[in-house]
Protein backbone atom coordinates (compact mmCIF):
# COMPACT_ATOMS: atom_id res chain seq x y z
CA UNK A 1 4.05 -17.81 -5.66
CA UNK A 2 6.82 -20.73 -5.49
CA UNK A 3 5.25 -24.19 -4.10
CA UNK A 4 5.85 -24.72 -0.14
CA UNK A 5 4.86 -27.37 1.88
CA UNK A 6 1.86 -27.45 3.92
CA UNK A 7 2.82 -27.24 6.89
CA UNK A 8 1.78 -27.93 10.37
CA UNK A 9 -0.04 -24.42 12.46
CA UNK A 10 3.20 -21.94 12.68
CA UNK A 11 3.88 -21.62 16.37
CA UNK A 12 4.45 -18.15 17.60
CA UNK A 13 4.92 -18.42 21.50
CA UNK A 14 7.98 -21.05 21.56
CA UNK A 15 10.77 -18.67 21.27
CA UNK A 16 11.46 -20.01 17.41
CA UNK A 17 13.66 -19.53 14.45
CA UNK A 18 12.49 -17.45 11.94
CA UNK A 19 13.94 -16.37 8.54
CA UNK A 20 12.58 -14.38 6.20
CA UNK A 21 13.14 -14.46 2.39
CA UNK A 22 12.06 -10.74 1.35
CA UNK A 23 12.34 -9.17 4.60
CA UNK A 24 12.33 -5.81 3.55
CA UNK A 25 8.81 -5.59 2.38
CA UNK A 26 6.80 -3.43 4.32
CA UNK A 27 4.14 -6.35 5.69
CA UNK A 28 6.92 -8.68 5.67
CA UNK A 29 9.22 -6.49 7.77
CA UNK A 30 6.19 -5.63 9.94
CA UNK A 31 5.50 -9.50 10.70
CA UNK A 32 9.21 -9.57 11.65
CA UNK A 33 8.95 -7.03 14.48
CA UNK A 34 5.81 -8.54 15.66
CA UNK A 35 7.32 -12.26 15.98
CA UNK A 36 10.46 -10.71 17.86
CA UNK A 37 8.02 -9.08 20.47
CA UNK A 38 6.78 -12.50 20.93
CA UNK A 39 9.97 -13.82 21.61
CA UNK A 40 11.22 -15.01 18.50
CA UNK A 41 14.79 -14.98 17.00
CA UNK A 42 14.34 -13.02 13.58
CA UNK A 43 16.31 -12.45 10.91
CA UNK A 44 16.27 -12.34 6.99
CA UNK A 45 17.38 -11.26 3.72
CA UNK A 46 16.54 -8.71 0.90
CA UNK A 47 18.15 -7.38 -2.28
CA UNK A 48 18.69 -3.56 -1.32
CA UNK A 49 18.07 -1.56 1.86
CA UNK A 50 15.42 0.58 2.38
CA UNK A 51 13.09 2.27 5.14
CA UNK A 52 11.66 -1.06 6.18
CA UNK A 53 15.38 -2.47 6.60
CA UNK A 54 16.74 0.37 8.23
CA UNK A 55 13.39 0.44 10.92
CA UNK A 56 14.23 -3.75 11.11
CA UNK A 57 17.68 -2.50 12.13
CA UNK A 58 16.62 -0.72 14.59
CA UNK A 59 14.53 -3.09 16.30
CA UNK A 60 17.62 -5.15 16.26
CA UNK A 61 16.11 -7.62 13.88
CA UNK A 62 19.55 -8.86 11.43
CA UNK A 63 19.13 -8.40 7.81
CA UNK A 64 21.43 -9.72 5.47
CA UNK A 65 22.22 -8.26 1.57
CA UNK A 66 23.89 -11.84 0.66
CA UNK A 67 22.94 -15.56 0.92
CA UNK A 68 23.46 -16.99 4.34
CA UNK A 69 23.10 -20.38 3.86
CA UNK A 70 23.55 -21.25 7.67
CA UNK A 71 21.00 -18.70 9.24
CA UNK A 72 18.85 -20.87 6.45
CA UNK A 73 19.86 -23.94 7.45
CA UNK A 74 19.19 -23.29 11.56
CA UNK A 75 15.78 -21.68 11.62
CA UNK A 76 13.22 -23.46 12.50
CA UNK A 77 10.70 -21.59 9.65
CA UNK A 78 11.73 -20.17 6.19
CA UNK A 79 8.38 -16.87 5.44
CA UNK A 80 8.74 -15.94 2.00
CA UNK A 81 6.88 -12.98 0.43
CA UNK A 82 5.19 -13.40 -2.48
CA UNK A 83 7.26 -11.95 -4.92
CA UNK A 84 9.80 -15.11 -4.13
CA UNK A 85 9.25 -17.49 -7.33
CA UNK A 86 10.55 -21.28 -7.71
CA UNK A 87 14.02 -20.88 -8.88
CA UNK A 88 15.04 -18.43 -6.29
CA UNK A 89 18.23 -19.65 -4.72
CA UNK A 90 17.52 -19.32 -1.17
CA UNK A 91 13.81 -21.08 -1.43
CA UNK A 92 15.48 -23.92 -3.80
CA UNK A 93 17.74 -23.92 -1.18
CA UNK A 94 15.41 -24.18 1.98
CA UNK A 95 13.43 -26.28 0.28
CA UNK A 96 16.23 -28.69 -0.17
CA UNK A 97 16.71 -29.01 3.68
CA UNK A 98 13.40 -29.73 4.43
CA UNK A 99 12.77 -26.39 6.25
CA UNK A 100 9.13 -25.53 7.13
CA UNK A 101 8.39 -22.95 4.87
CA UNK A 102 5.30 -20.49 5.20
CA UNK A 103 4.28 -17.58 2.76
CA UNK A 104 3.56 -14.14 4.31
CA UNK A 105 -0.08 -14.50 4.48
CA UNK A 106 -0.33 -17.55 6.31
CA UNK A 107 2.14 -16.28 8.41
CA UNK A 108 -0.62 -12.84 8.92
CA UNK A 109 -3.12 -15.18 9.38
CA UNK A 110 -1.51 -16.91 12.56
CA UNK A 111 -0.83 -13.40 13.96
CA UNK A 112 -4.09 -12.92 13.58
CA UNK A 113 -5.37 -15.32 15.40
CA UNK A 114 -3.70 -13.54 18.83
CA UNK A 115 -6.34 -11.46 18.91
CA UNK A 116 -10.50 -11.06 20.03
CA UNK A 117 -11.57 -9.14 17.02
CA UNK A 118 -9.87 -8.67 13.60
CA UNK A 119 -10.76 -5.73 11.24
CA UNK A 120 -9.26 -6.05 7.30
CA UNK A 121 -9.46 -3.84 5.27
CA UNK A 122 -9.19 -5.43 1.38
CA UNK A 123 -9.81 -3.89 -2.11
CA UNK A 124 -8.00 -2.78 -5.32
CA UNK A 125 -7.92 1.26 -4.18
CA UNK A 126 -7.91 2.82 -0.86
CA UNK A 127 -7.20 0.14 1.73
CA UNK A 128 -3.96 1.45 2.96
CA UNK A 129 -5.81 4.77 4.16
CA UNK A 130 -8.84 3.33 5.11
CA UNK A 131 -6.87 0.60 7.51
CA UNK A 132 -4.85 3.99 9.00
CA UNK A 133 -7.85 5.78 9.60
CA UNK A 134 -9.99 2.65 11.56
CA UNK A 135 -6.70 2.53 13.71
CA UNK A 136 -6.49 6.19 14.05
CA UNK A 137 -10.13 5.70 15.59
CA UNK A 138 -9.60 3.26 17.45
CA UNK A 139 -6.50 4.68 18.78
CA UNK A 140 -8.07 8.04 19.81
CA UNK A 141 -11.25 5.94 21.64
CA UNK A 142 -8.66 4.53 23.76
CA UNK A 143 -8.83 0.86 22.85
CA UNK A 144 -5.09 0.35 22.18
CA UNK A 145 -5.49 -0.92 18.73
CA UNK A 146 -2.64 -3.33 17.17
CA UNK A 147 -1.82 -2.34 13.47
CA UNK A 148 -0.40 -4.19 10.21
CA UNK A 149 -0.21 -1.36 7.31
CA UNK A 150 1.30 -1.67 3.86
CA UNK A 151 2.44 2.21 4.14
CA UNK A 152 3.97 4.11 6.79
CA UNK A 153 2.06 6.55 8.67
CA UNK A 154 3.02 10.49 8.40
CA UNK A 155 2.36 10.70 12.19
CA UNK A 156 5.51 8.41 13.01
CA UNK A 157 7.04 7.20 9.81
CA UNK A 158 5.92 3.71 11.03
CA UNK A 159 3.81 0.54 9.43
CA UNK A 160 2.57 -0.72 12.56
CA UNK A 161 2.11 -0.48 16.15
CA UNK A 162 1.95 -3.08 18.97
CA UNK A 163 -0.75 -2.40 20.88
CA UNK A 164 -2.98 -4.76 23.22
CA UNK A 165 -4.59 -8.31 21.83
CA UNK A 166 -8.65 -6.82 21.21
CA UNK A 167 -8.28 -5.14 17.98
CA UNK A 168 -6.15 -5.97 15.38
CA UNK A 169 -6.25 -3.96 12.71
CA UNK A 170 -4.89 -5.14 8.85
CA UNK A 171 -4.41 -4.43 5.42
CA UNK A 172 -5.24 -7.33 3.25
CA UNK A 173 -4.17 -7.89 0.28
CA UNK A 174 -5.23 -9.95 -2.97
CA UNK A 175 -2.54 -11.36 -4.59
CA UNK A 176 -1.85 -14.87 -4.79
CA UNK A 177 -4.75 -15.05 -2.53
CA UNK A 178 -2.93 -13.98 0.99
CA UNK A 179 -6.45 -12.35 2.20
CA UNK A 180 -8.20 -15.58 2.48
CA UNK A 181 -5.98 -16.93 5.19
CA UNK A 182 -7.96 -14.21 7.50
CA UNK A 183 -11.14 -14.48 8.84
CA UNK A 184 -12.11 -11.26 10.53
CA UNK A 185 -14.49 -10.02 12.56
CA UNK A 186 -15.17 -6.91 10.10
CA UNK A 187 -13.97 -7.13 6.88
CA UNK A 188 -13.89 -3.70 4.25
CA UNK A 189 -13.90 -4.35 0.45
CA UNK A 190 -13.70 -1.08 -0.36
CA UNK A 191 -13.68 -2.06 -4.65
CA UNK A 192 -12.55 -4.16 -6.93
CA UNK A 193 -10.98 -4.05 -10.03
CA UNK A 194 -9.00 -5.89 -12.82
CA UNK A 195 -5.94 -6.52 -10.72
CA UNK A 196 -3.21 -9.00 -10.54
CA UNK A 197 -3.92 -10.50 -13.21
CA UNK A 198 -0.25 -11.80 -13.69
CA UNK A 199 -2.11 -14.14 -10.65
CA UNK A 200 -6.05 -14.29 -11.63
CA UNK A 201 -5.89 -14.82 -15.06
CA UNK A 202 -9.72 -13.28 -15.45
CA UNK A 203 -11.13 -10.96 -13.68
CA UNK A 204 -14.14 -13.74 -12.71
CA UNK A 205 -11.69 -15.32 -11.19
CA UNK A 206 -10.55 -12.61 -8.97
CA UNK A 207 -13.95 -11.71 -8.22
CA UNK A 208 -14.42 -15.20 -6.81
CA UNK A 209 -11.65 -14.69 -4.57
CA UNK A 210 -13.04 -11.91 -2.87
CA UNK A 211 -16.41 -13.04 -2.16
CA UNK A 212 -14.83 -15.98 -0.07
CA UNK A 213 -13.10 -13.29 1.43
CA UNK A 214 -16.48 -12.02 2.60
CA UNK A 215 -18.00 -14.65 3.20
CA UNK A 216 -15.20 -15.46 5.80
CA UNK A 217 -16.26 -12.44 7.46
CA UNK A 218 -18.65 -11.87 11.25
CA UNK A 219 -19.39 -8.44 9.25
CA UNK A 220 -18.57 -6.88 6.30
CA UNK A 221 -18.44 -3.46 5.53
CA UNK A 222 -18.73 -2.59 1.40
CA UNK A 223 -20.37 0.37 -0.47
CA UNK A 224 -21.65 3.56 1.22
CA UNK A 225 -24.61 2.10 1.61
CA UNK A 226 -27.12 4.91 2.79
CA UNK A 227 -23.97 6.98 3.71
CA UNK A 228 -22.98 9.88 1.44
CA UNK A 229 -20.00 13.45 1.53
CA UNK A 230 -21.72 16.24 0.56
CA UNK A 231 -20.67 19.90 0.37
CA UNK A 232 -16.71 18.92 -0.20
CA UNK A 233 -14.42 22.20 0.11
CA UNK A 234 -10.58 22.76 0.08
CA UNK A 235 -8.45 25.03 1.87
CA UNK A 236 -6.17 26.96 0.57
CA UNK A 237 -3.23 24.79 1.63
CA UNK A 238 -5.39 21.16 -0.71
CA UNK A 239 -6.94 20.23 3.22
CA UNK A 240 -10.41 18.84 2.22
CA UNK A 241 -13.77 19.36 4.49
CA UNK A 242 -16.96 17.55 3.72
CA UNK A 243 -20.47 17.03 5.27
CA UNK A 244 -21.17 12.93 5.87
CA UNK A 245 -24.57 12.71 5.63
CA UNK A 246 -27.21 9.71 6.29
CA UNK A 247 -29.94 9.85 3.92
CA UNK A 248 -31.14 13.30 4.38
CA UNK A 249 -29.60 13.66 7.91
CA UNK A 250 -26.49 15.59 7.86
CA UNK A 251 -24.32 13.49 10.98
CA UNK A 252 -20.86 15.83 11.09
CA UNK A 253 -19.02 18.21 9.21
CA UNK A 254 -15.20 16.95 9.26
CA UNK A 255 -12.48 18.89 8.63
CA UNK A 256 -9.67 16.59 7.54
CA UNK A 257 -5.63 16.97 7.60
CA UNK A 258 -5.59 14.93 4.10
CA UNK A 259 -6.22 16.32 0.17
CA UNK A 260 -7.59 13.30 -1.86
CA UNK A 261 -11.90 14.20 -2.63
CA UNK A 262 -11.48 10.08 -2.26
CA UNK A 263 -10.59 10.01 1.04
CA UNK A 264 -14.65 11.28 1.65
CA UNK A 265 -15.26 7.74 0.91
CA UNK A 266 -12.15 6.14 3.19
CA UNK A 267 -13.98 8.34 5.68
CA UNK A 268 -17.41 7.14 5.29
CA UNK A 269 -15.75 2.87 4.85
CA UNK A 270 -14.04 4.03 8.15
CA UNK A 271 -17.26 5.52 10.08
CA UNK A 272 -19.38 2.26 9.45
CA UNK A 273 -16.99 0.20 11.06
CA UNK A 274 -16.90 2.29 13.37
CA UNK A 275 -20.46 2.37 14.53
CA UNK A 276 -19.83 -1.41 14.03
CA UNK A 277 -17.44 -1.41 16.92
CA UNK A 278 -20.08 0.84 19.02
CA UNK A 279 -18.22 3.85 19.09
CA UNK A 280 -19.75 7.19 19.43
CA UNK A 281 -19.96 10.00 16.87
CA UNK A 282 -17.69 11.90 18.55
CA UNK A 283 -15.22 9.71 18.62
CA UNK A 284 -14.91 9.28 15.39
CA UNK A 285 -14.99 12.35 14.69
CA UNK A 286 -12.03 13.50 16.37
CA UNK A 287 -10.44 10.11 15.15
CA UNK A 288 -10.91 11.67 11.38
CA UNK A 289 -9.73 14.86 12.32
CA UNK A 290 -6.48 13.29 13.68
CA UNK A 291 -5.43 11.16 10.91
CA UNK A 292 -2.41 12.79 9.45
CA UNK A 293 -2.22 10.56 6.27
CA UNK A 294 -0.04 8.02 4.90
CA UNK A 295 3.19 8.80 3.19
CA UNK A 296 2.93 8.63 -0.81
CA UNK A 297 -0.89 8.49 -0.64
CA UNK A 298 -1.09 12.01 -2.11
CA UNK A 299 1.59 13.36 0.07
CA UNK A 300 2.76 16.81 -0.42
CA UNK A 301 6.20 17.11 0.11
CA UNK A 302 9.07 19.68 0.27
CA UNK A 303 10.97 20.68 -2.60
CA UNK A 304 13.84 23.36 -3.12
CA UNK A 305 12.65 23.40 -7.11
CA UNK A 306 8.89 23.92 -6.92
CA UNK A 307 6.25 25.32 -5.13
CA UNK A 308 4.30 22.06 -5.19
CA UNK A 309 5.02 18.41 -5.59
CA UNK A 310 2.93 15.51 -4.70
CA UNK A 311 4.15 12.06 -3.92
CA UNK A 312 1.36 9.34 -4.90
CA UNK A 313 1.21 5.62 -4.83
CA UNK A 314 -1.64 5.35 -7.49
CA UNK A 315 -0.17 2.41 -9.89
CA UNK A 316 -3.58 1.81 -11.80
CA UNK A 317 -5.16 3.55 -13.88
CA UNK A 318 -8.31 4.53 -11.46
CA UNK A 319 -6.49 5.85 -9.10
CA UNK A 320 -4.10 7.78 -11.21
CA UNK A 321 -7.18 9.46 -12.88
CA UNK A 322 -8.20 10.42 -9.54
CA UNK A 323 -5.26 11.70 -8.66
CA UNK A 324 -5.19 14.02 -11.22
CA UNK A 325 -8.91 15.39 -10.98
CA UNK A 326 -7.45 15.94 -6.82
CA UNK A 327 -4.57 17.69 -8.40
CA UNK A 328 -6.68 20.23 -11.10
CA UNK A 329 -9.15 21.03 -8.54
CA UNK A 330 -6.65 21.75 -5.94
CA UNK A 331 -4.26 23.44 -7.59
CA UNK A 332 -6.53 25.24 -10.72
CA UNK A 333 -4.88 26.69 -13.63
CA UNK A 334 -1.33 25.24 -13.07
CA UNK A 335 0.68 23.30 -15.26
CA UNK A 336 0.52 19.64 -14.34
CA UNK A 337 3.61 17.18 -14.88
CA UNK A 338 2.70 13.97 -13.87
CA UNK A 339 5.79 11.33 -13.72
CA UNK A 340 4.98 8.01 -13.84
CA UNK A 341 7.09 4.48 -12.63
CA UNK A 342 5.37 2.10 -14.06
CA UNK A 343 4.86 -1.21 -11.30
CA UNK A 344 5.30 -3.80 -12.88
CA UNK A 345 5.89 -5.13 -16.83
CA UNK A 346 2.42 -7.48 -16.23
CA UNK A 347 0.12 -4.74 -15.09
CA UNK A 348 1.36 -2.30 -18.16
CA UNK A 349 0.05 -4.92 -20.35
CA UNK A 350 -2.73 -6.17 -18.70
CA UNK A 351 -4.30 -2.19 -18.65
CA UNK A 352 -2.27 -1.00 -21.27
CA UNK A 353 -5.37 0.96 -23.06
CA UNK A 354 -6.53 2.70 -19.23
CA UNK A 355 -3.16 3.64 -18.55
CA UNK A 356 -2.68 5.78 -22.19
CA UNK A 357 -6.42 6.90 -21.64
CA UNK A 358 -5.56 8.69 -18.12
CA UNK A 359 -1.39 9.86 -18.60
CA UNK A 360 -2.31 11.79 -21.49
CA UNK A 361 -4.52 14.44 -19.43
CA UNK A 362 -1.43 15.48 -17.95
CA UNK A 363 0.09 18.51 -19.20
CA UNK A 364 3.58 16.74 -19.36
CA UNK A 365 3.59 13.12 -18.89
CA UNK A 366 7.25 11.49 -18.39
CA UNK A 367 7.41 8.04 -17.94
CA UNK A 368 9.84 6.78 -15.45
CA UNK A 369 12.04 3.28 -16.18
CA UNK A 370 9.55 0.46 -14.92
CA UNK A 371 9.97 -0.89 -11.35
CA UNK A 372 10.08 -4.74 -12.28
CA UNK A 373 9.48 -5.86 -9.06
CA UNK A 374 8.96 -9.74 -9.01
CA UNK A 375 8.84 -9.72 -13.07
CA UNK A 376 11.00 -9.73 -15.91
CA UNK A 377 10.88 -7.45 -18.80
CA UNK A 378 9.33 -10.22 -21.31
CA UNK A 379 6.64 -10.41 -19.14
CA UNK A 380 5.05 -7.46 -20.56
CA UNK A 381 4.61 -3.64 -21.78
CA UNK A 382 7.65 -1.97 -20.45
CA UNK A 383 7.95 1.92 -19.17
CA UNK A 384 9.75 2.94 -22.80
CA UNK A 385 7.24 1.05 -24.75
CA UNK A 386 4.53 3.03 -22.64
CA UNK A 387 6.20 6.00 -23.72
CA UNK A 388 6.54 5.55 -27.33
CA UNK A 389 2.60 4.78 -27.72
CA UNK A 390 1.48 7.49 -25.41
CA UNK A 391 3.55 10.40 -27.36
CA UNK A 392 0.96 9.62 -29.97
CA UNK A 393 -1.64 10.95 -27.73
CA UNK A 394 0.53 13.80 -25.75
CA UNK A 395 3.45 14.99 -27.46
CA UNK A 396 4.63 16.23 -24.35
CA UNK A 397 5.54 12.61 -23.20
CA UNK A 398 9.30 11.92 -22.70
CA UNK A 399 10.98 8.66 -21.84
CA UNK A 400 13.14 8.69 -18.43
CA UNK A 401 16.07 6.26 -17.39
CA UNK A 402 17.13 7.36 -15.00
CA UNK A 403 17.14 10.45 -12.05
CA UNK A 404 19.57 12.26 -13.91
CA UNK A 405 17.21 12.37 -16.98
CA UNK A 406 14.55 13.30 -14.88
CA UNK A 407 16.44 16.31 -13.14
CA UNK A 408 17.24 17.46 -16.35
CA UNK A 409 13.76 17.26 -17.57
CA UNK A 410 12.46 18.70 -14.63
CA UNK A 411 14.53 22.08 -14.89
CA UNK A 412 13.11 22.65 -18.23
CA UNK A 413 9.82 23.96 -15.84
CA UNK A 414 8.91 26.71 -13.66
CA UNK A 415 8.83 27.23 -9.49
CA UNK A 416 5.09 27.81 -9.93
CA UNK A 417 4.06 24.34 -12.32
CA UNK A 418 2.85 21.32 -10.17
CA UNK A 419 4.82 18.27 -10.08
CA UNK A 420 3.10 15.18 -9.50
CA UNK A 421 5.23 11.79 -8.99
CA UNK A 422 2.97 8.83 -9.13
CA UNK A 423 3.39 4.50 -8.78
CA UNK A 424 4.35 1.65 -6.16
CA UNK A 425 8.02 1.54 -7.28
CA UNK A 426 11.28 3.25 -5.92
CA UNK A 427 11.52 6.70 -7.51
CA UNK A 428 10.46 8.12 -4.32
CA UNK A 429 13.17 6.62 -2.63
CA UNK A 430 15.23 7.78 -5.53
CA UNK A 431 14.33 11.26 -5.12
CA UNK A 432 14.76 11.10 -1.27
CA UNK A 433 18.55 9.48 -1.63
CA UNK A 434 19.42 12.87 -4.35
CA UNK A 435 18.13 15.28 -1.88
CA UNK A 436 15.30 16.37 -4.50
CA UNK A 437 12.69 16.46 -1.82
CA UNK A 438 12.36 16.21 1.78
């Protein structure tokens, strides 16, 4: 993170200037819609369009592919994202003017504060589903939730919703910290794990981080505690049903639209609050039921050149593992090819040994050119360097540079073999701009 100012408490209500350095990011593009329905003027810059810039677009929020030096120079705040660093031309530039400058969780923190009862939802795995399904509940009780995701929902291709100032539902994230400018009402940790480390430096250290996060917290909500999924089933079409049981009591059977066996848990993360809130069984029930999923969180998606291919946003090793147990037990006795983008040149390092432990259980593992992110390539273990150590374990592994490659990989398989593309990065974007899926 590039050193701000500290600056006086950001004030949302006064019809202000904002500009925002990384606009496109999902929670960054969110805050943007939410200051312009306060009456804010809102505009910013990214690198490449996307989904996020195309929905800012939309909302008539300007975003600009170049430097503007005077939409800089008259806003009243500068909100950078976390993945700015000192040296980046606009911030050295903002920073030169004397501009107020505020990074994106501080900013989530002040939005925040508009409302009676905060629920975040924090942790290394899961926290993008579990925050869609607590909103999805609250939604379907009638409460008129307000949401901040870091995904879009599959119900309407959106990462939030502006709904009335009681609940205010958010995804919290870790890095750099940004979490502990909340202090909610219920907080989730659903896990944590070496993460970030690029930021943490130890893992003590991140573990430090999260118990203030707690500790910031009316309630928390972490563990099953005497909560437990038994008797977990699959359709035929990967839809997963389970039994949530207390103790010995069985409490619902809940027949989901989603595929991951870890989603039992979202469920159960999901419930508590739930009963925190004082909401009946039944309504959470049918809030379960409804949830539709989140896009690239073990999304099955259409394809012209196999029967099935999943989209999935697991970029550690944990959840990659899982994602391949969902995949074998879903779809038994197929060929798996698992692509993976690498996110990130730090992380590859920092879990080098866990990521060559879990890619070579894949039948085929190709490993996609590394999506860099915020990080140069000297900064770590890059995507071909992955590749050349992991061939020693799978000989199956291949090297990809690009989508071409990876078509003409991909053609060497049948309609029946499972393709599984997994990581934070772009290549699902890639795949959506060359018409490979849909």
């Amino acid at each position: 993170m590039p050193s701000g100012f500290k600056m006086e408490r950001i004030k949302l209500n006064e019809k202000k200037k904002f500009y925002f350095l990384g606009i496109g990011g999902i929670s960054m593009s969110t805050l943007a819609v939410f200051l312009k329905s306060m009456g804010n003027i809102v505009s910013g810059s990214d690198t490449n369009r996307s989904k996020s810039t195309e929905i800012l677009e939309e909302e008539g929020i300007e975003v600009d592919f170049c430097f503007e030096k005077r939409k800089i120079e008259s806003a009243d705040y500068v909100i950078y994202s976390s993945a700015i660093k000192d040296g980046n031309e606009q911030f050295e530039f903002a920073k030169s003017l004397g501009k107020r400058l505020a990074v994106r969780g501080e900013l989530l923190g002040e939005i925040s504060k508009q409302f009676e009862k905060v629920i975040a939802v924090a942790g290394s795995h899961g926290k993008t589903t579990t925050t869609a399904m607590i909103y999805e509940i609250l939604k379907v009780a009638g409460k008129n939730p307000t949401l901040h995701l870091g995904g879009f929902r599959c119900e309407d291709d959106m990462p939030f919703f502006k709904g009335g100032e009681e609940f205010f539902v958010t995804e919290s994230c870790e890095y750099c910290d940004n979490f502990l400018y909340l202090h909610p009402f219920i907080s989730v940790v659903t896990n944590v794990e070496r993460e970030h480390m690029d930021y943490f430096k130890t893992f003590d250290r991140q573990l430090e981080s999260f118990e203030t996060f707690k500790k910031q917290s009316k309630f928390l909500v972490e563990g099953a505690g005497d909560y437990s999924a038994k008797y977990i089933t699959h359709k035929k079409s990967g839809q997963m049903s389970f039994s949530l049981f207390r103790g010995k009591e069985k409490i619902m059977r809940l027949n989901l639209q989603i595929f991951e066996e870890i989603n039992a848990q979202n469920c159960i993360y999901a419930y508590q609050v739930g009963k925190l809130l004082g909401l009946s069984d039944l309504q959470i029930k049918e809030g379960l039921e409804n949830f539709k999923g989140v896009r690239t969180r073990f999304e099955k998606v259409k394809c012209a050149k196999f029967e099935n291919v999943i989209c999935d946003y697991s970029h550690h090793p944990t959840e990659i593992s899982k994602a391949i147990l969902s995949a074998r037990k879903i779809f038994k006795n197929r060929k798996l090819i698992v692509v993976f983008q690498p996110h990130t040149f730090s992380r590859t390092k920092n879990l080098l040994d866990e990521f060559l432990s879990v890619l070579k259980t894949a039948d085929v593992p190709l490993i996609y050119k590394t999506y860099s992110a915020r990080e140069k390539e000297e900064e770590g273990v890059s995507a071909e360097k992955l590749a050349s150590l992991l061939v020693f374990e799978n000989k199956n592994t291949k090297y990809i540079e690009n989508f071409e490659e990876l078509e003409k990989q991909l053609s060497k398989f049948s309609y029946e073999d499972v393709v599984m593309f997994v990581g934070a990065g772009d290549l699902p974007s890639v795949l959506h701009k060359n018409n490979f899926i849909s």
